[in-house]
C-alpha atoms as a PDB file:
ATOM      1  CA  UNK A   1      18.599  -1.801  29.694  1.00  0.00           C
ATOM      2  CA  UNK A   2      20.563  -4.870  29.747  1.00  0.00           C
ATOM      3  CA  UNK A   3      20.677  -5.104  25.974  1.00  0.00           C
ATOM      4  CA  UNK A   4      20.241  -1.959  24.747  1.00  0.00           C
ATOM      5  CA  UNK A   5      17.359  -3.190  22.684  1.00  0.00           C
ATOM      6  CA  UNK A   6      14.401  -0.517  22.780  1.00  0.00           C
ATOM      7  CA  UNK A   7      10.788  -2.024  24.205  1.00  0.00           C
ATOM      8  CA  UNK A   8       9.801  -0.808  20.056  1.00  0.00           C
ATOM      9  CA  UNK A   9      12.229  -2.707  18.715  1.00  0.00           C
ATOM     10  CA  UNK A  10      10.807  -5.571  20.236  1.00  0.00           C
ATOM     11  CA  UNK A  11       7.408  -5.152  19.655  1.00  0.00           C
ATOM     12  CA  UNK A  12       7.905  -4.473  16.195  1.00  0.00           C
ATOM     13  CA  UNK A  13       9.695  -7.959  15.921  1.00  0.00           C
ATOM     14  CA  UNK A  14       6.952  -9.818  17.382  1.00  0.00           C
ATOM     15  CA  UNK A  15       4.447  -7.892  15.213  1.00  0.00           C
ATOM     16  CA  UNK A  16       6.249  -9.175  12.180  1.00  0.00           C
ATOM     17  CA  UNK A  17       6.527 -12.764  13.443  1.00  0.00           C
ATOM     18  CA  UNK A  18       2.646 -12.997  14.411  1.00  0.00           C
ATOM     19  CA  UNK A  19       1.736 -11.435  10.410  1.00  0.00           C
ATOM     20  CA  UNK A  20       4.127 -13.256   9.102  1.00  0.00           C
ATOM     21  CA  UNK A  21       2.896 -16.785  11.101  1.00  0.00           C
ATOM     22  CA  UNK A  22      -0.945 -15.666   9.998  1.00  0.00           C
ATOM     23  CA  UNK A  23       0.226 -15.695   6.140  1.00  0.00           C
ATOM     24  CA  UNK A  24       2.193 -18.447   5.990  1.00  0.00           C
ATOM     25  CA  UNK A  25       0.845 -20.698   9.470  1.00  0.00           C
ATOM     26  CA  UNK A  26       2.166 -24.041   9.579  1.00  0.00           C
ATOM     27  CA  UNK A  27       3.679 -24.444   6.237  1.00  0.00           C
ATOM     28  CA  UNK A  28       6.699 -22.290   7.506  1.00  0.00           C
ATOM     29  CA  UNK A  29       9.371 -24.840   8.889  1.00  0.00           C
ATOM     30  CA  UNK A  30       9.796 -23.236  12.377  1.00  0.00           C
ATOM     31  CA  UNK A  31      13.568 -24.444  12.434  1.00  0.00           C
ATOM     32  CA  UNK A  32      14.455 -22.060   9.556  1.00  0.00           C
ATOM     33  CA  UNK A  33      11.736 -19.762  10.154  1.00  0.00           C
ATOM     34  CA  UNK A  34      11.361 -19.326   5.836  1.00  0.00           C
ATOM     35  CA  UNK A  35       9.655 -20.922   3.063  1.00  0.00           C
ATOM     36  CA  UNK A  36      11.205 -22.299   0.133  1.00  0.00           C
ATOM     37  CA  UNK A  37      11.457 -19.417  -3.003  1.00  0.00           C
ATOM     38  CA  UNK A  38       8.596 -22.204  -4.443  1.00  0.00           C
ATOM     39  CA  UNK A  39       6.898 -22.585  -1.303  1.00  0.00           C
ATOM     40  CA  UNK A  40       6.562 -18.625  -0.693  1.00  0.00           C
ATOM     41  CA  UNK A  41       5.632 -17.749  -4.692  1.00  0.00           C
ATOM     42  CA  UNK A  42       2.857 -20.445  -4.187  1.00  0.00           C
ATOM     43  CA  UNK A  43       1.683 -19.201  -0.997  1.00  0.00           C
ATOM     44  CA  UNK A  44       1.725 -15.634  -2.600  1.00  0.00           C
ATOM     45  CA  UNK A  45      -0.316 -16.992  -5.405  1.00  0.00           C
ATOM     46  CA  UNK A  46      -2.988 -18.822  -3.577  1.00  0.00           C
ATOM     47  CA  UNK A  47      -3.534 -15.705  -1.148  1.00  0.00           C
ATOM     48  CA  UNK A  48      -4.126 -13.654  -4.240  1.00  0.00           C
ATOM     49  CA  UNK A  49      -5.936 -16.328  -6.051  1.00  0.00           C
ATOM     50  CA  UNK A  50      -8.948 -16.331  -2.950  1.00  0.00           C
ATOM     51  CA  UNK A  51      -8.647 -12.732  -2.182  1.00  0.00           C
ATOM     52  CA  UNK A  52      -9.431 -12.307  -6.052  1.00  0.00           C
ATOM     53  CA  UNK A  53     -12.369 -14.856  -5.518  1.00  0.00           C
ATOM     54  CA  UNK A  54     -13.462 -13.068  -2.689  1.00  0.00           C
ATOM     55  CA  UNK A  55     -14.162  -9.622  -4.135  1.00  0.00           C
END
């Protein structure tokens, strides 16, 4: 292993990038990788908002 970084450890990264890409899609500046504190809350809220609408 050239960087002693387990096959897991990797996975689990990408994981976490592909849920975190399928809340958030485009909106997310892919420079900084991270909404605004306003720009997640809202994004929080609206998820809720049409799950809640949904059920």
């Amino acid at each position: 292993m050239k960087f002693n970084v387990f096959i897991g450890r990797n996975e689990n990264f990408r994981n976490a990038y592909i849920s975190t890409f399928n809340a958030f899609g485009y909106t997310v500046s892919m420079s900084k990788a991270k909404p605004t504190n306003s720009e997640f809350i809202a994004m929080v809220a609206d998820k809720l908002r049409l799950e809640h609408k949904a059920s």
